[in-house]
N, C-alpha and C. Protein backbone atom coordinates (compact mmCIF):
# COMPACT_ATOMS: atom_id res chain seq x y z
N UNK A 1 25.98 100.77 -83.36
CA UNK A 1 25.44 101.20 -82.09
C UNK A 1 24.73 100.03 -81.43
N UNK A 2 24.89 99.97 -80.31
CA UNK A 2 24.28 98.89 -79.51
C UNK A 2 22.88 98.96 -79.01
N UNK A 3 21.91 98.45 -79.42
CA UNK A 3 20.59 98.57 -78.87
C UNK A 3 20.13 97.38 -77.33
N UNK A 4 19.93 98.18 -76.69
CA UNK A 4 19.25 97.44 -75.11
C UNK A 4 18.16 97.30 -75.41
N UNK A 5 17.88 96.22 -74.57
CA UNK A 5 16.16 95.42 -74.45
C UNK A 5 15.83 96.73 -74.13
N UNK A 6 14.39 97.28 -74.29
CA UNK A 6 13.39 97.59 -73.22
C UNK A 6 13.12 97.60 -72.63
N UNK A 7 13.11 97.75 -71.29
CA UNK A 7 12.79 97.33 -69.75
C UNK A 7 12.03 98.46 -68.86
N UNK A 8 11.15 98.22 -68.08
CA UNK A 8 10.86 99.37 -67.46
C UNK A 8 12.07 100.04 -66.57
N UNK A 9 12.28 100.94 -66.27
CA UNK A 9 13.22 101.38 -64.88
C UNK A 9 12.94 100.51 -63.29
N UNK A 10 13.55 100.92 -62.88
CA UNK A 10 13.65 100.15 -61.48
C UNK A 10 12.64 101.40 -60.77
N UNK A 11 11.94 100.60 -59.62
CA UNK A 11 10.95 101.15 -59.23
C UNK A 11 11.46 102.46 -58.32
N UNK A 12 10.49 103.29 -57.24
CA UNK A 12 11.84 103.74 -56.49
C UNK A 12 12.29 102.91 -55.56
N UNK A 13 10.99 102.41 -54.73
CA UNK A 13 11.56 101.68 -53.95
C UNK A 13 12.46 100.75 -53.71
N UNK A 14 12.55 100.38 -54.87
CA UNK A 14 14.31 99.66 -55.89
C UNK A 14 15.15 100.23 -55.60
N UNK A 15 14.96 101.31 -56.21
CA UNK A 15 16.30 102.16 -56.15
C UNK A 15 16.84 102.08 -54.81
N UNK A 16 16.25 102.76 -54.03
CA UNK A 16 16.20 103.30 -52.60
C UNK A 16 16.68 101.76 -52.26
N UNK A 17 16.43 100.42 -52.15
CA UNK A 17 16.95 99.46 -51.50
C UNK A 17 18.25 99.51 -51.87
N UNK A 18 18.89 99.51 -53.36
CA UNK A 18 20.12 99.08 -53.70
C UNK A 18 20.68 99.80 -53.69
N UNK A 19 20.26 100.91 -53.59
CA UNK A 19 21.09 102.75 -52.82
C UNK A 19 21.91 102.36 -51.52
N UNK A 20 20.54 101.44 -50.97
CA UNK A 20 21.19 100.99 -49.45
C UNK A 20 22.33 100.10 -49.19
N UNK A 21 21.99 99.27 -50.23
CA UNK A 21 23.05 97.79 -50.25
C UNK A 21 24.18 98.31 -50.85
N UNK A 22 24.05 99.15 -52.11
CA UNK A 22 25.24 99.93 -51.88
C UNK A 22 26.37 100.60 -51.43
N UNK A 23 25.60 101.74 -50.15
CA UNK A 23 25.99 102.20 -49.06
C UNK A 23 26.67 101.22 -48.35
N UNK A 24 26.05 100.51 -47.58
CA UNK A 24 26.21 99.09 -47.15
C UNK A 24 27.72 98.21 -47.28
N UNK A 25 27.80 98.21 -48.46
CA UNK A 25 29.01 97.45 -48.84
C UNK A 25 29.96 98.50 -49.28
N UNK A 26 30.17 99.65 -48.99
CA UNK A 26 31.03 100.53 -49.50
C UNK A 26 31.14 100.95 -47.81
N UNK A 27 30.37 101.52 -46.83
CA UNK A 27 31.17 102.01 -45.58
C UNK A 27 31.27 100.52 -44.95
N UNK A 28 30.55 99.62 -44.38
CA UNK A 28 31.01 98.41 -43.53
C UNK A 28 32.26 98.35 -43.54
N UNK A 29 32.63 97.89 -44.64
CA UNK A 29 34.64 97.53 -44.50
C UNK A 29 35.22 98.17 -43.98
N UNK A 30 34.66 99.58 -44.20
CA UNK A 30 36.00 100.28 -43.99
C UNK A 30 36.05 100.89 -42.22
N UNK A 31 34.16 101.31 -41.84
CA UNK A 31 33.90 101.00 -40.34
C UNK A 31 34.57 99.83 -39.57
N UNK A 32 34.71 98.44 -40.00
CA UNK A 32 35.11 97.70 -38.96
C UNK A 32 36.88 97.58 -39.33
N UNK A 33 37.53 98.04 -40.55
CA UNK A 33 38.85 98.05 -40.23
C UNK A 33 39.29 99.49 -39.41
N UNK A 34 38.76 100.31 -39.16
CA UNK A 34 38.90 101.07 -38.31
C UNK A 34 38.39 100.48 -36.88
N UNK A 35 37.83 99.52 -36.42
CA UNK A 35 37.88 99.28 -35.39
C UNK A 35 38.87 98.24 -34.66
N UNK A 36 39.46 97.83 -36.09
CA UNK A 36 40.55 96.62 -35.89
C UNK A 36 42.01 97.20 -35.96
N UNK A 37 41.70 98.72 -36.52
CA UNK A 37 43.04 99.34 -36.45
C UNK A 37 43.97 99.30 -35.31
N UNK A 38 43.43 99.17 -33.97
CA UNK A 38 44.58 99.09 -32.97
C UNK A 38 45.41 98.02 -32.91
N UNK A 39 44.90 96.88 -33.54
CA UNK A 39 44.92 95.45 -33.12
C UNK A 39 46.10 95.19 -34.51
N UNK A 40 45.97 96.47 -35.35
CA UNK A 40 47.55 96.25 -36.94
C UNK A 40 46.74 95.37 -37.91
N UNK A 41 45.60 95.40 -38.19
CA UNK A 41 45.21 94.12 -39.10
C UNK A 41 43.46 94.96 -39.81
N UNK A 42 43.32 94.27 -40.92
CA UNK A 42 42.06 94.95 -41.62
C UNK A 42 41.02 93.93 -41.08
N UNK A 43 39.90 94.48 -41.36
CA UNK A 43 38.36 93.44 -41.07
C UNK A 43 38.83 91.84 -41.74
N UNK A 44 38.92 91.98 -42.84
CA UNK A 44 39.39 91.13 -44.06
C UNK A 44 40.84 90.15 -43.69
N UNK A 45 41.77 90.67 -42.65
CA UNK A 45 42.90 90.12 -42.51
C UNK A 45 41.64 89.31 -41.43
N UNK A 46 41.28 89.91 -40.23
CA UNK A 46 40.75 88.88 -39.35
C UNK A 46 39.96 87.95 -39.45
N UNK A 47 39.52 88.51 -40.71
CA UNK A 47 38.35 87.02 -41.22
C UNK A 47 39.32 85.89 -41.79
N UNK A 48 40.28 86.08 -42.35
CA UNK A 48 41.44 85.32 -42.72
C UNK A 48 42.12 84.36 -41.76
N UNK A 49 42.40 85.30 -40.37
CA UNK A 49 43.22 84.91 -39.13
C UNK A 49 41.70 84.20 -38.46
N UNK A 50 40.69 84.51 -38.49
CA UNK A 50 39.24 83.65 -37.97
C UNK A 50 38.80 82.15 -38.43
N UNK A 51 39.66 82.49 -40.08
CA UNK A 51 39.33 80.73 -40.53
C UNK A 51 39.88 80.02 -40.45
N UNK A 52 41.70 80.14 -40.49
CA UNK A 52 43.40 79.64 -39.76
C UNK A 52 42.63 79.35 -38.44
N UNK A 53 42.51 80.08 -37.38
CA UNK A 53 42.35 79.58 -36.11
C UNK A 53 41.44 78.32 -35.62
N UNK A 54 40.21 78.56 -36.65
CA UNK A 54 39.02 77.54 -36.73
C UNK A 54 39.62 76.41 -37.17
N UNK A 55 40.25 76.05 -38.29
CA UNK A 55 41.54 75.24 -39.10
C UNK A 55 41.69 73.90 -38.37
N UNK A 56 41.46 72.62 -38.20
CA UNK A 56 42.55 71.65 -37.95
C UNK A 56 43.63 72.22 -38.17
N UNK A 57 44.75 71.86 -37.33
CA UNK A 57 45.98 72.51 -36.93
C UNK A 57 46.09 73.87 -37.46
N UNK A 58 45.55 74.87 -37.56
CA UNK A 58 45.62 75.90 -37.58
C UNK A 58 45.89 76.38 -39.43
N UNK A 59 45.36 75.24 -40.26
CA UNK A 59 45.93 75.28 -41.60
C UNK A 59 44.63 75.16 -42.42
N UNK A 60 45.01 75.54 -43.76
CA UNK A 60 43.75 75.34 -44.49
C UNK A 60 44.73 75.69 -46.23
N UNK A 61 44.11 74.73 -47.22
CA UNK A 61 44.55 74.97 -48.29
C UNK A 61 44.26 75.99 -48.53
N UNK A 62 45.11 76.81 -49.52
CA UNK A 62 44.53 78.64 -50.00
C UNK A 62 43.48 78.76 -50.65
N UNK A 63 42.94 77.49 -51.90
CA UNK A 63 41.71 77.58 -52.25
C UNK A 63 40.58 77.48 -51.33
N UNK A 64 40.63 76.18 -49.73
CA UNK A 64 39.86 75.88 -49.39
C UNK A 64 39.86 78.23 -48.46
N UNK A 65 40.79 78.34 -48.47
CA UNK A 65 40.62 79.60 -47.42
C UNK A 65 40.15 80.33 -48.11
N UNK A 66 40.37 80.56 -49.39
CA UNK A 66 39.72 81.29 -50.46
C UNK A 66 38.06 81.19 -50.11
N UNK A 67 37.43 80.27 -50.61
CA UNK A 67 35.84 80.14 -50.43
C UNK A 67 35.60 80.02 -48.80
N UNK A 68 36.53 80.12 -47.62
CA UNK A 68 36.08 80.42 -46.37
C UNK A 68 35.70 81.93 -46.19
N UNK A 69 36.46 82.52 -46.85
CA UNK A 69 36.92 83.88 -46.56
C UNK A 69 36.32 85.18 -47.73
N UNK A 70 35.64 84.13 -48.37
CA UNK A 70 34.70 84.82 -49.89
C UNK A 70 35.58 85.62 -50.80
N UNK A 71 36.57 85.14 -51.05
CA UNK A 71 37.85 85.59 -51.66
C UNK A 71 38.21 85.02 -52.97
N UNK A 72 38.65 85.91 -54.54
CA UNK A 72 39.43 85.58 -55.02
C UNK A 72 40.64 84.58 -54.78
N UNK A 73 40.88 83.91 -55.47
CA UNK A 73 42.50 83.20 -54.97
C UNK A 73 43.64 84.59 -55.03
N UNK A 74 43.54 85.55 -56.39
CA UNK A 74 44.52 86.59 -56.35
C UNK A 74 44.50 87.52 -55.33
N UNK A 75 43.39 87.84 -54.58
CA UNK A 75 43.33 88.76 -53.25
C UNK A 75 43.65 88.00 -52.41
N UNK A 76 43.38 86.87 -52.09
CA UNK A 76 43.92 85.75 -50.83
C UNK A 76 45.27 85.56 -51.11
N UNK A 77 46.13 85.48 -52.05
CA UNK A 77 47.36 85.85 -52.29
C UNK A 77 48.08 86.16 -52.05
N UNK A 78 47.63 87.85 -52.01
CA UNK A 78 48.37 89.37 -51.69
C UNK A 78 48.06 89.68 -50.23
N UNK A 79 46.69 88.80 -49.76
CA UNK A 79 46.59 89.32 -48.02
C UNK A 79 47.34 88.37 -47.78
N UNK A 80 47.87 87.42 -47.96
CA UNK A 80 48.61 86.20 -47.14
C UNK A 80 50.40 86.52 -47.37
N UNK A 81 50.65 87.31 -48.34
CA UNK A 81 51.67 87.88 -48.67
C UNK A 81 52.04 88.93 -48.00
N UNK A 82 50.81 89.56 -47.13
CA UNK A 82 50.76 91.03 -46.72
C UNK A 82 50.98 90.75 -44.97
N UNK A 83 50.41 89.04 -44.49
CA UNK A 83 50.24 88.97 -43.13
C UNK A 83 51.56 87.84 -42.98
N UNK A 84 52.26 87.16 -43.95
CA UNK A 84 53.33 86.91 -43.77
C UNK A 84 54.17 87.75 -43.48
N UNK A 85 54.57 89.12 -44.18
CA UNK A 85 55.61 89.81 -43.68
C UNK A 85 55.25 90.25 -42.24
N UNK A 86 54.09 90.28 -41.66
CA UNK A 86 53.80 90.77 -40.20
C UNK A 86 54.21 89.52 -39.37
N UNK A 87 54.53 88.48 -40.19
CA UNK A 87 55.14 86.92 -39.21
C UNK A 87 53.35 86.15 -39.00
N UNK A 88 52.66 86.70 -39.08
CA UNK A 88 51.36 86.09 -38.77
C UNK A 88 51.01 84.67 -39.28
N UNK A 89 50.97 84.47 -40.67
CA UNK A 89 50.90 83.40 -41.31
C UNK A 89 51.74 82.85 -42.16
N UNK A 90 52.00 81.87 -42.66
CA UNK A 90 53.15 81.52 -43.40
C UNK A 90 52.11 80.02 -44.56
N UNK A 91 53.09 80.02 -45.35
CA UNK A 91 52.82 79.29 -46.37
C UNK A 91 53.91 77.90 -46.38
N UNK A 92 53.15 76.96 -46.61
CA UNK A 92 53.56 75.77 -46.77
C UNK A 92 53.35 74.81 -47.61
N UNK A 93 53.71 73.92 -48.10
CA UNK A 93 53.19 73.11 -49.50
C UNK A 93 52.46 72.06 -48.57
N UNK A 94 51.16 71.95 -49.32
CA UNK A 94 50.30 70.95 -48.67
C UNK A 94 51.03 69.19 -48.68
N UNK A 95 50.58 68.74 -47.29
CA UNK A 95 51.48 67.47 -47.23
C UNK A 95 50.67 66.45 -48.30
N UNK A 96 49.20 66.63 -48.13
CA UNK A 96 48.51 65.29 -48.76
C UNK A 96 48.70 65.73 -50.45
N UNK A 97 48.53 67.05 -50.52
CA UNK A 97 48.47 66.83 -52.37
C UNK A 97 50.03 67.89 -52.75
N UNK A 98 51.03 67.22 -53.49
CA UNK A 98 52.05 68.75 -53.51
C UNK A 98 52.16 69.57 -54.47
N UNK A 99 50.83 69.68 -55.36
CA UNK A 99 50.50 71.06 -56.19
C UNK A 99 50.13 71.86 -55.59
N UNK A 100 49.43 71.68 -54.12
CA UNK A 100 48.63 72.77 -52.86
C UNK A 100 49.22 73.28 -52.03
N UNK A 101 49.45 74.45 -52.15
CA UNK A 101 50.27 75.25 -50.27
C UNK A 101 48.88 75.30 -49.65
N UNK A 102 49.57 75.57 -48.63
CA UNK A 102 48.49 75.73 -47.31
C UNK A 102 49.21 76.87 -46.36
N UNK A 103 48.17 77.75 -46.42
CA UNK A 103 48.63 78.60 -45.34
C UNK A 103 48.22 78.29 -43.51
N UNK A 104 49.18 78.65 -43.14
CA UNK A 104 49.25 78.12 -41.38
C UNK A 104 49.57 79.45 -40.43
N UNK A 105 48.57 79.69 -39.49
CA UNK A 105 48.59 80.91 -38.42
C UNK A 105 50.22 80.19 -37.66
N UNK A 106 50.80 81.22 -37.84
CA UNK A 106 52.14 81.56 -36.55
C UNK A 106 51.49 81.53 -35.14
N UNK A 107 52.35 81.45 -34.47
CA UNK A 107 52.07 81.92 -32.84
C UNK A 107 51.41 83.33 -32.65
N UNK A 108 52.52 84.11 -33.29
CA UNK A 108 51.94 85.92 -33.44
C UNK A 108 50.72 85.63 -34.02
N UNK A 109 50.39 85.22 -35.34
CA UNK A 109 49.19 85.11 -35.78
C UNK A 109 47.74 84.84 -34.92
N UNK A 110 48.10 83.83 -34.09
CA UNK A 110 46.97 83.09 -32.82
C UNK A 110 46.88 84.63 -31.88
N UNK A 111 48.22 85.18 -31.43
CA UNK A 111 48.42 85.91 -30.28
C UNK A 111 47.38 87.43 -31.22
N UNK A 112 47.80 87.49 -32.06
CA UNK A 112 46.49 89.09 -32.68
C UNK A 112 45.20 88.68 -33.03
N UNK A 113 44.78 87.36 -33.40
CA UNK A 113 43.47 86.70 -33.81
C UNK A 113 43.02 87.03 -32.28
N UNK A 114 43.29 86.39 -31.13
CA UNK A 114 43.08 86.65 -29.79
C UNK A 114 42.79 87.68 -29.11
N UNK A 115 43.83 88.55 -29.66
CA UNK A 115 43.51 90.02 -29.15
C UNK A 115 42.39 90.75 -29.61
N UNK A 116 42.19 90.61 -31.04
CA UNK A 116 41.36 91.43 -31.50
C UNK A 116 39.92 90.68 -32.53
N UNK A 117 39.71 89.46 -31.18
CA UNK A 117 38.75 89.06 -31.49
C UNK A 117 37.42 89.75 -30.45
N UNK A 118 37.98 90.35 -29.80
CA UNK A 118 36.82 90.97 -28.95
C UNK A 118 36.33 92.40 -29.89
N UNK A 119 37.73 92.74 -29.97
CA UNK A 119 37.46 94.84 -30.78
C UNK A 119 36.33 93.92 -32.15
N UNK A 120 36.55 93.38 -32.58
CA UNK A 120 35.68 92.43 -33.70
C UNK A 120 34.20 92.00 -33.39
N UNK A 121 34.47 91.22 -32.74
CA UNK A 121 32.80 91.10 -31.83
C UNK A 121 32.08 92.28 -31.48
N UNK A 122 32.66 93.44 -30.55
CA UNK A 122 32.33 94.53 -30.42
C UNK A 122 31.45 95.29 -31.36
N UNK A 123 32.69 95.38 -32.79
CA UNK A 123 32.34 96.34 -33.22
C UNK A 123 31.01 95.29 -34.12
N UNK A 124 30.84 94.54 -34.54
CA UNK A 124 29.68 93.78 -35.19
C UNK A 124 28.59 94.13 -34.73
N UNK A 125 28.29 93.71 -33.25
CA UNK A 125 27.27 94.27 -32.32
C UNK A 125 26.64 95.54 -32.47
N UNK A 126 27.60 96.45 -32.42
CA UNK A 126 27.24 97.75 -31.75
C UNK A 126 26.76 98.18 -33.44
N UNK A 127 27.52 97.78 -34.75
CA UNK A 127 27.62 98.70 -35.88
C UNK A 127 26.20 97.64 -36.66
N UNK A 128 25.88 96.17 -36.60
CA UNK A 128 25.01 95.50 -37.18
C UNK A 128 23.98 95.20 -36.71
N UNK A 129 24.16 93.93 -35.52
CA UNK A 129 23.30 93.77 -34.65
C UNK A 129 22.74 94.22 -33.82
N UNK A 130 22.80 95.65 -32.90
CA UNK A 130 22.27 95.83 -32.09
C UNK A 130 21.43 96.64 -32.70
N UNK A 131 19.99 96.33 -32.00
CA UNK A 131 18.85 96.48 -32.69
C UNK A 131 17.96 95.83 -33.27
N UNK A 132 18.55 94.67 -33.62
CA UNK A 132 18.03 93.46 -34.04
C UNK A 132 17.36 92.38 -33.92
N UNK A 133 16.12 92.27 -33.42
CA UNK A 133 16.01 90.68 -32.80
C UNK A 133 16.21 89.61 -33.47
N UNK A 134 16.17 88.27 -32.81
CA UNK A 134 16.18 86.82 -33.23
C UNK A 134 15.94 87.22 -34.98
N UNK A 135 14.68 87.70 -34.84
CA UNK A 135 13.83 87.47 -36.23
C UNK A 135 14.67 88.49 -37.65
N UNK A 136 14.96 89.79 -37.02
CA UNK A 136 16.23 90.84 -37.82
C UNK A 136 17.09 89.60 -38.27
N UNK A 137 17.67 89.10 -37.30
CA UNK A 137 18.98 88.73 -37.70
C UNK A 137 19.06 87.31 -38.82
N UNK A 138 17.73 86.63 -38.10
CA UNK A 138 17.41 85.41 -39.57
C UNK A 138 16.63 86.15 -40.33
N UNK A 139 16.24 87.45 -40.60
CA UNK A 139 16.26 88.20 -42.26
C UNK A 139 17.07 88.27 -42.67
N UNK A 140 17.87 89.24 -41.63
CA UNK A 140 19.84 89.44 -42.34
C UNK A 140 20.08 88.62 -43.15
N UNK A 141 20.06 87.26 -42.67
CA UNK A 141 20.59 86.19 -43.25
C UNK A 141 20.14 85.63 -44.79
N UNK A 142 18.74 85.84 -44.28
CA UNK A 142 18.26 84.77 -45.22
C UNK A 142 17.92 86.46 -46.73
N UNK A 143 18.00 87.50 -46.82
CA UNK A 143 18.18 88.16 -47.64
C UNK A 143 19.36 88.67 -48.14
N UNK A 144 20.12 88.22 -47.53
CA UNK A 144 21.71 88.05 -47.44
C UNK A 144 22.12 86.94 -48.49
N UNK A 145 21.59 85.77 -48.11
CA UNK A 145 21.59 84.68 -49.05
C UNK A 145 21.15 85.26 -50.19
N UNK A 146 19.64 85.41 -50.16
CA UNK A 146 19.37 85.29 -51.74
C UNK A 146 19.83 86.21 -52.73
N UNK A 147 20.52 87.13 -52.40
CA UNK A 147 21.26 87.97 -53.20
C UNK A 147 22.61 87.48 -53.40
N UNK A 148 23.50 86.59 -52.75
CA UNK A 148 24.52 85.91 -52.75
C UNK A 148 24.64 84.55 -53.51
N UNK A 149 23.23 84.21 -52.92
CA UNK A 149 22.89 82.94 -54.24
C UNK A 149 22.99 83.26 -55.55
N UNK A 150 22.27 84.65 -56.05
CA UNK A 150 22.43 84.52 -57.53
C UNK A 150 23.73 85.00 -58.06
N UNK A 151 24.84 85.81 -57.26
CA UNK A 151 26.12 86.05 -57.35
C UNK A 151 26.88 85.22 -57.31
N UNK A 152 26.67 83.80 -56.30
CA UNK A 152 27.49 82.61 -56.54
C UNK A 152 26.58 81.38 -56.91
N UNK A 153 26.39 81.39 -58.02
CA UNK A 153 25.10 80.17 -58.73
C UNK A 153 25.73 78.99 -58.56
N UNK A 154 27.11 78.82 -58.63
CA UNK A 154 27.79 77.24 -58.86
C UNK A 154 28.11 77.04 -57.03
N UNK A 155 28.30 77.96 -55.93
CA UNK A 155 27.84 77.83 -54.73
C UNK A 155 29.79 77.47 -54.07
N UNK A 156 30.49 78.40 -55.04
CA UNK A 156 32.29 78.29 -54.77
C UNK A 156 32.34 79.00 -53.14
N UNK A 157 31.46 79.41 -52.75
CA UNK A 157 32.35 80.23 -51.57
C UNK A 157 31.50 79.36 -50.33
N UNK A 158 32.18 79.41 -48.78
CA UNK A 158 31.85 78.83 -48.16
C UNK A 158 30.30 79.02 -47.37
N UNK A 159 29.74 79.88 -47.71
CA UNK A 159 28.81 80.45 -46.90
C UNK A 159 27.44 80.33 -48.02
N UNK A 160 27.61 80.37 -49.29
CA UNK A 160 26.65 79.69 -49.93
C UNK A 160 26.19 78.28 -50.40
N UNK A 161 27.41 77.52 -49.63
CA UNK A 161 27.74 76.24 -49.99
C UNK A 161 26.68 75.18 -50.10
N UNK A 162 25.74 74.64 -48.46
CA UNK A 162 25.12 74.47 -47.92
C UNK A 162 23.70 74.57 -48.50
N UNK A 163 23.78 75.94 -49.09
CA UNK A 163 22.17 76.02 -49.00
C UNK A 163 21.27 76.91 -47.72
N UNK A 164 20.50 77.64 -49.00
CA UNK A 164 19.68 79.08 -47.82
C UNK A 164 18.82 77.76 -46.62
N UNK A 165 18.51 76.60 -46.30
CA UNK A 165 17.52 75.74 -45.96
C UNK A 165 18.39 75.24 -44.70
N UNK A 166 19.87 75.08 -45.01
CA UNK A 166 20.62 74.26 -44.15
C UNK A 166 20.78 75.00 -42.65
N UNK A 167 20.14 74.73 -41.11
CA UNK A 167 20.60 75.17 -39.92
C UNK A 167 22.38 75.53 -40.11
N UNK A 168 22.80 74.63 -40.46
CA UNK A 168 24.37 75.04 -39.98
C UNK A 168 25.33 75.34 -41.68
N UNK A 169 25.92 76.30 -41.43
CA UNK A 169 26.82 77.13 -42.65
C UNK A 169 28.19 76.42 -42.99
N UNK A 170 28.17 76.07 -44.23
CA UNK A 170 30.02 75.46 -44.40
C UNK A 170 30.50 76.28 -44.11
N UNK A 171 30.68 77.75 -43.85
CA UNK A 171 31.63 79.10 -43.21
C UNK A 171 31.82 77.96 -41.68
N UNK A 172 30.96 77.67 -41.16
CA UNK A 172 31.13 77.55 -39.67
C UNK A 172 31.88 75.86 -39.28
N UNK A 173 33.21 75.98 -38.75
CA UNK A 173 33.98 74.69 -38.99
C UNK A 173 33.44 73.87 -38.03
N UNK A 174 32.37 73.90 -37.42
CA UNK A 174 31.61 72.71 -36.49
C UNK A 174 30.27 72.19 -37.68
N UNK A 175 30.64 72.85 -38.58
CA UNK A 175 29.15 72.31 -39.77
C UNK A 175 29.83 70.80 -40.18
N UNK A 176 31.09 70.84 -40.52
CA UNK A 176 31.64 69.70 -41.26
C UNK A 176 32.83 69.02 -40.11
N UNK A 177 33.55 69.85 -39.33
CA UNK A 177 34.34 68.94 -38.08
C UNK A 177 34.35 67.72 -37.63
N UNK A 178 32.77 68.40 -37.71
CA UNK A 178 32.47 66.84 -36.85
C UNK A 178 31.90 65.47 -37.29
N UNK A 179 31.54 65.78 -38.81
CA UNK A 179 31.27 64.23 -39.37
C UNK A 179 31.88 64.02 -40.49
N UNK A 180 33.06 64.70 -40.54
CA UNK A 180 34.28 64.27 -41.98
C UNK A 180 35.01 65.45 -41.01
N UNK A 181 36.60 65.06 -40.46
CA UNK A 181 37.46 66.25 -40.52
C UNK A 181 38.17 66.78 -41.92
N UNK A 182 38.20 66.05 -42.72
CA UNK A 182 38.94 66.15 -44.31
C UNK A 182 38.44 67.63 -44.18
N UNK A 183 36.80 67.80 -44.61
CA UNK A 183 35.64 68.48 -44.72
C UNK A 183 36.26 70.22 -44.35
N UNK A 184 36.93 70.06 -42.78
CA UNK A 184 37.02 71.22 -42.38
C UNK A 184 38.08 72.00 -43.06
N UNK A 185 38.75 71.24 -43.35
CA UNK A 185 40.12 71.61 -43.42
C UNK A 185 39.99 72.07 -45.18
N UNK A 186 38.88 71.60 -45.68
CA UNK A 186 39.02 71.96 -47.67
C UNK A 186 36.97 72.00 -47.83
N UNK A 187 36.68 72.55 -47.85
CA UNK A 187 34.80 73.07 -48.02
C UNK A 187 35.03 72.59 -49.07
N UNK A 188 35.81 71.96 -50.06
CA UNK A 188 35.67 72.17 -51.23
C UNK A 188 35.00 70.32 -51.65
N UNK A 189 35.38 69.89 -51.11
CA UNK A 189 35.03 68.32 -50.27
C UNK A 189 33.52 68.00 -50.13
N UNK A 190 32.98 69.33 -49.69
CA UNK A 190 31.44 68.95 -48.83
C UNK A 190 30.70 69.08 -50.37
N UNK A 191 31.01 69.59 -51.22
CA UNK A 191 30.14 69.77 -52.41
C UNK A 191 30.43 68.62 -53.57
């Protein structure tokens, strides 16, 4: 039989927070792919089609899209497998290294990133931010981080990359664009 440490219980007001963060991460997804439903694509595909578009030439290695997109490599996989057959993105063997594909937004791909970058914006606003001031939204963030920090300790995905301290986010392709392009195109570089 297995014996556990001792520990007190979690307080309520514990509870009651991670009740929330719970909640939280179980309806969000599925609220904003219903708002992306007109547009044929999940929350998760557009964050995909959001980091392609950001992309030097519209490309990004699958690992580097992987930690853009806070993704497994095996789920980045199966969505890139899933938005190829829609013609959206396509796969290519990376030119500089040729153990690396790189996935690349299609025309169609640009033409639905476009369309349903507003229903996206929209729905963020109305379902996160509104309500929020300046000061909400750098809590969001910065309690956002520190629960993400201890989930990604070695700092693989793009948005913990940086550091809770840093003004500008390796997620955001004007953090690294502009003083290494290598940088944009692979996060994996900046660390």
């Amino acid at each position: 039989m297995m014996s556990f440490m001792s520990s007190p219980v979690l307080r309520y007001d514990q509870r009651v927070a991670v009740a929330r963060l719970h909640a939280l991460l179980e309806l969000l997804p599925t609220a904003l792919d219903k708002e992306l439903a007109p547009a044929g694509i999940t929350s998760f595909e557009f964050t995909l089609l959001e980091a392609l578009h950001e992309a030097d030439g519209h490309r990004l290695r699958l690992s580097a899209l992987a930690s853009r997109t806070n993704a497994t490599l095996a789920r980045l996989s199966r969505v890139v497998t899933s938005l190829e057959r829609k013609d959206l993105v396509m796969r290519a063997p990376c030119e500089e290294d040729g153990r690396a594909t790189n996935a690349i937004l299609t025309d169609a791909g640009e033409t639905v990133f476009a369309e349903s970058a507003g229903l996206y914006a929209d729905a963020v606003r109305r379902m996160i931010l509104d309500g929020l001031d300046d000061d909400g939204v750098d809590q969001l963030a910065t309690l956002s981080y520190a629960i993400l920090s201890k989930l990604d300790p070695e700092r693989r995905l793009a948005v913990t990359a940086t550091g809770a301290d840093s003004a500008v986010c390796a997620a955001d392709p004007s953090a690294t664009s502009e003083s290494d392009p290598e940088c944009a195109a692979d996060p994996e570089r900046t660390q």
